[in-house]
PDB file of N, CA and C in Angstrom:
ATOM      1  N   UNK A   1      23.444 -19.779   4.624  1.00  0.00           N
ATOM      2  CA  UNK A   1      22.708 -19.038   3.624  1.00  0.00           C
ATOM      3  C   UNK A   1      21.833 -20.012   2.826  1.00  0.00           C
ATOM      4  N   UNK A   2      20.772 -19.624   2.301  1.00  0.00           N
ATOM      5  CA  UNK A   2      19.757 -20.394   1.699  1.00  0.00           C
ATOM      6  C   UNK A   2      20.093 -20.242   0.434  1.00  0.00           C
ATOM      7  N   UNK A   3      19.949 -21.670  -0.480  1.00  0.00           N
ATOM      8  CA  UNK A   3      20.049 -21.582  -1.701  1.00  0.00           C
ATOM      9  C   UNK A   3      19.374 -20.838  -2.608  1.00  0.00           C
ATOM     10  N   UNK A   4      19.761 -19.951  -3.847  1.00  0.00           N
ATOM     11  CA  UNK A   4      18.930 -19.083  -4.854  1.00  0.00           C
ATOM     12  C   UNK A   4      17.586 -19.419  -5.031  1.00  0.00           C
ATOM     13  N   UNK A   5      17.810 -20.697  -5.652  1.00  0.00           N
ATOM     14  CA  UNK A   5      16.207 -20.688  -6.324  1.00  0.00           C
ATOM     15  C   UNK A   5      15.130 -20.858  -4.849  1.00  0.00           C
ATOM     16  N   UNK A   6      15.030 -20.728  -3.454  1.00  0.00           N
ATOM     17  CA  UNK A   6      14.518 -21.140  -2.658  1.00  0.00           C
ATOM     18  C   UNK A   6      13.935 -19.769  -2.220  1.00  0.00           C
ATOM     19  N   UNK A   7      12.004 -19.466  -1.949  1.00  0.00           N
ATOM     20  CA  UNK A   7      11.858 -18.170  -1.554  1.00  0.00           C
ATOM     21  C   UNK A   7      11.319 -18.525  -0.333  1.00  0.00           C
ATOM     22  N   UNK A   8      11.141 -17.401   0.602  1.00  0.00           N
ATOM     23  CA  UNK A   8      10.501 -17.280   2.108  1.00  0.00           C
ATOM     24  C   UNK A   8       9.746 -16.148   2.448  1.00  0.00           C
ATOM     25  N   UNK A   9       8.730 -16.220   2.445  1.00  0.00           N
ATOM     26  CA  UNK A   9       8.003 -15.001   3.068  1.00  0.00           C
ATOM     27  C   UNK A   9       8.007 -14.747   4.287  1.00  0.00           C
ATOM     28  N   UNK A  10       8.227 -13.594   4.599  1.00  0.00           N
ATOM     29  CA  UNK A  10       8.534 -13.056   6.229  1.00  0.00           C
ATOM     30  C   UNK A  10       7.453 -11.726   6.220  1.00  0.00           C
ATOM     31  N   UNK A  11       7.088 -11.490   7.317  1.00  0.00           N
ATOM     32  CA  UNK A  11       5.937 -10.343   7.684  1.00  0.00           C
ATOM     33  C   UNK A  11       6.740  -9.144   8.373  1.00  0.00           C
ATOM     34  N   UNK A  12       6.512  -8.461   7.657  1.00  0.00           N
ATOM     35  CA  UNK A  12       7.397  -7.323   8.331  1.00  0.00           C
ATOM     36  C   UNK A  12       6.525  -6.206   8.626  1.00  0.00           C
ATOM     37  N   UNK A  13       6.257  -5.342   9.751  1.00  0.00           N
ATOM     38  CA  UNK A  13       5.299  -4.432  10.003  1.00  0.00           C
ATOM     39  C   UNK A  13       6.405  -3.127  10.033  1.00  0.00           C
ATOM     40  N   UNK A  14       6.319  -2.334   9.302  1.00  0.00           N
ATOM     41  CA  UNK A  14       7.005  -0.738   9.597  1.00  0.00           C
ATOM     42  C   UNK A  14       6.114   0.009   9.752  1.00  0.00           C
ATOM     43  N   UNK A  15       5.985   1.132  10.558  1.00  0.00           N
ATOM     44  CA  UNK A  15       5.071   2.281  10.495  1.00  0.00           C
ATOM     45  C   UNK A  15       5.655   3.483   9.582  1.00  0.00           C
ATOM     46  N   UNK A  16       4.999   3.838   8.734  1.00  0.00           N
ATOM     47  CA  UNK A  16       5.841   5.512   8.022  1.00  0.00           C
ATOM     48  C   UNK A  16       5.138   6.666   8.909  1.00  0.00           C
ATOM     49  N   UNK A  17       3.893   6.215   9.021  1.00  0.00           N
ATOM     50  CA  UNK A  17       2.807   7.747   9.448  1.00  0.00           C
ATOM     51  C   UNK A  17       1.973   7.859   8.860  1.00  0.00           C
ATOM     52  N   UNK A  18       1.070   8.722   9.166  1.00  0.00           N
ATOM     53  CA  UNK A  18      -0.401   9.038   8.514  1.00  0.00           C
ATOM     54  C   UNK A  18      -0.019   9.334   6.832  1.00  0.00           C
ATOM     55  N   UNK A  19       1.505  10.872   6.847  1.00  0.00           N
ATOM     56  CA  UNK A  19       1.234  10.919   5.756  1.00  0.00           C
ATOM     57  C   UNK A  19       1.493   9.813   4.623  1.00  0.00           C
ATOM     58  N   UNK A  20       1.654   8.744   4.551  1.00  0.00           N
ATOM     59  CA  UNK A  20       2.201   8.131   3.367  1.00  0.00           C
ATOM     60  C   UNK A  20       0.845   6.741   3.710  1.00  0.00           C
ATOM     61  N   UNK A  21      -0.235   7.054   4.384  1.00  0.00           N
ATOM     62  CA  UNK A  21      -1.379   5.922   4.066  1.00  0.00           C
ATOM     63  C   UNK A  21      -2.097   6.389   2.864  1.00  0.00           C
ATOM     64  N   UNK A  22      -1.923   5.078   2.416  1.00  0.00           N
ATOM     65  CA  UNK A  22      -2.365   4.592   0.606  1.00  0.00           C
ATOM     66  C   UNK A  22      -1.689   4.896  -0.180  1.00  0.00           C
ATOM     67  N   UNK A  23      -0.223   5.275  -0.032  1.00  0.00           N
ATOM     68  CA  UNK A  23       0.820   5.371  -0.904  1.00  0.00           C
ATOM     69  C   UNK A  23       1.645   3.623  -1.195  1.00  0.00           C
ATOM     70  N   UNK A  24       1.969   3.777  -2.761  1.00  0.00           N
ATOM     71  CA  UNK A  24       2.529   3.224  -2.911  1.00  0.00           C
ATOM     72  C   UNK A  24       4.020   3.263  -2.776  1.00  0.00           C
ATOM     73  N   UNK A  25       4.809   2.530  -1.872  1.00  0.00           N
ATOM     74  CA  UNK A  25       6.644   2.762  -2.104  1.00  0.00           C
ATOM     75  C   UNK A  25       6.858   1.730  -2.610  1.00  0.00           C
ATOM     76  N   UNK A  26       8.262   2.152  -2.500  1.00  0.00           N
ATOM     77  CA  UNK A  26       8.992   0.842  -3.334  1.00  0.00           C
ATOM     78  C   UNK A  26      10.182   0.365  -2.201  1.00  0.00           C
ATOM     79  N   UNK A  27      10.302  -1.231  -2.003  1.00  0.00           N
ATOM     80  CA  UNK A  27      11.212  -1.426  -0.883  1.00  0.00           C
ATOM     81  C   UNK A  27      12.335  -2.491  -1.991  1.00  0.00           C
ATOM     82  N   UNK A  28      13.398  -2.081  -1.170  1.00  0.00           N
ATOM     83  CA  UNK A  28      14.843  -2.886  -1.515  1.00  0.00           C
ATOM     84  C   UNK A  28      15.278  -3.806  -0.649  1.00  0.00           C
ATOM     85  N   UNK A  29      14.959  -4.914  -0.615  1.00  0.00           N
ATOM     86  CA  UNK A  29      15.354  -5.924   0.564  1.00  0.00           C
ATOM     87  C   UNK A  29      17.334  -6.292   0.436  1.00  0.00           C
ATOM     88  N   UNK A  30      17.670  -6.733   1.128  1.00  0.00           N
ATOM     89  CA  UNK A  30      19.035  -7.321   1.248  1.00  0.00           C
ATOM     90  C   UNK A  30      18.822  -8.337   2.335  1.00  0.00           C
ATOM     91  N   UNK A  31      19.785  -8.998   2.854  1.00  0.00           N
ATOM     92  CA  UNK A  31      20.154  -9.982   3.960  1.00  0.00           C
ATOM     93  C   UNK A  31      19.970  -8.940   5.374  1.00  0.00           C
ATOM     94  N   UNK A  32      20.741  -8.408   5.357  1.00  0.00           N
ATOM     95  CA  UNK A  32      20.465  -6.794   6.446  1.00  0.00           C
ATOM     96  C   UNK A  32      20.135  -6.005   6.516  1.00  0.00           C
ATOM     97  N   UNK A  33      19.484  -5.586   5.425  1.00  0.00           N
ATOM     98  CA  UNK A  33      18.791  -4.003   5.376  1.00  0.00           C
ATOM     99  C   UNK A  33      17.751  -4.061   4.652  1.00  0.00           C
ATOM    100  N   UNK A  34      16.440  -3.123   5.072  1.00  0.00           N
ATOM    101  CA  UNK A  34      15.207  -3.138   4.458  1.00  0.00           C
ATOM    102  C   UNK A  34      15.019  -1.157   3.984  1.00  0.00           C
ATOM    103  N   UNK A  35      15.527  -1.193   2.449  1.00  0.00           N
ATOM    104  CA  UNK A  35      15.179   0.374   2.400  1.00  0.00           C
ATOM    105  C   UNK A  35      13.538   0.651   2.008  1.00  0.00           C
ATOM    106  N   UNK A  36      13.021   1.340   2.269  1.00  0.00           N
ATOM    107  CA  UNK A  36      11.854   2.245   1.622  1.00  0.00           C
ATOM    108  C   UNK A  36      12.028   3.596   0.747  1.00  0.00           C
ATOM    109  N   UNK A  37      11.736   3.287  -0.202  1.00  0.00           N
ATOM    110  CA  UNK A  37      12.413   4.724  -0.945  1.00  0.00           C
ATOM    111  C   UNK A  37      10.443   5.161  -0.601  1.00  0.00           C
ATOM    112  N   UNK A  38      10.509   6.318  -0.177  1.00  0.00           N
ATOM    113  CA  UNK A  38       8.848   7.393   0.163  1.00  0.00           C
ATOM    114  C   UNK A  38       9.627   8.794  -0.734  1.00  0.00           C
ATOM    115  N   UNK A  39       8.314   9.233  -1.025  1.00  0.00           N
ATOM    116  CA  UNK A  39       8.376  10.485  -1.695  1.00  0.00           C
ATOM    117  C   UNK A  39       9.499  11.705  -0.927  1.00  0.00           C
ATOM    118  N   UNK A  40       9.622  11.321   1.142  1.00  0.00           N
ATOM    119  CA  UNK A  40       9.868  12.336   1.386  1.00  0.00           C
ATOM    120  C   UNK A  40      11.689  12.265   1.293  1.00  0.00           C
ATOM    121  N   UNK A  41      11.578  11.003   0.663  1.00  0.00           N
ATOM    122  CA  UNK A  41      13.493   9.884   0.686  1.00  0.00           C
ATOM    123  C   UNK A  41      13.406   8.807   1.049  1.00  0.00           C
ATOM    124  N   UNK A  42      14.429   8.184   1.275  1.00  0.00           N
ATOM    125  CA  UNK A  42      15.015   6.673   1.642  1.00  0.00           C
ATOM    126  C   UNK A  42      14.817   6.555   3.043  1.00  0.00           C
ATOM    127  N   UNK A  43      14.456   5.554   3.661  1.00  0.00           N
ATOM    128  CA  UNK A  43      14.658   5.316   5.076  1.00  0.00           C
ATOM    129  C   UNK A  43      14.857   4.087   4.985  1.00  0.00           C
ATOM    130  N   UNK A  44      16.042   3.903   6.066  1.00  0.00           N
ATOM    131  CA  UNK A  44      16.450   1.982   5.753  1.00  0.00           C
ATOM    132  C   UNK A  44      16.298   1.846   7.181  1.00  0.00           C
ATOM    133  N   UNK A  45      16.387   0.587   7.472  1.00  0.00           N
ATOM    134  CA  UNK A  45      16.204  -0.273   8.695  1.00  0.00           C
ATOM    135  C   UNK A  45      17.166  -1.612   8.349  1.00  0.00           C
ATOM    136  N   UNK A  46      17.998  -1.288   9.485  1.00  0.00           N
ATOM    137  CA  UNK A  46      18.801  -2.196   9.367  1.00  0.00           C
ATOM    138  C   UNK A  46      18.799  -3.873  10.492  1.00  0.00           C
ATOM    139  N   UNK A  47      18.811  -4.686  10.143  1.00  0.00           N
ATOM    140  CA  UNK A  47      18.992  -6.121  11.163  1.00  0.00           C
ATOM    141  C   UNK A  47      20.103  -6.032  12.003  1.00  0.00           C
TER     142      UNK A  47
END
């Protein structure tokens, strides 16, 4: 595991769909799971 104060940017491509282009979400990262909270709910993706 990488120490706290240390950050990493990683590129992550998800598709939602047409409807949610130019929406803003909000994502919850963890070690294993990437949620998207979208207007229509949560969708996670897990590692």
């Amino acid at each position: 595991m990488l120490p706290p104060t240390r950050t990493h940017r990683v590129e992550v491509r998800i598709a939602l769909g047409r409807v949610h282009a130019g929406k803003t979400v909000t994502i919850h990262v963890t070690d294993t799971e990437l949620a998207i909270a979208c207007d229509d709910g949560t969708r996670s993706f897990v590692r």
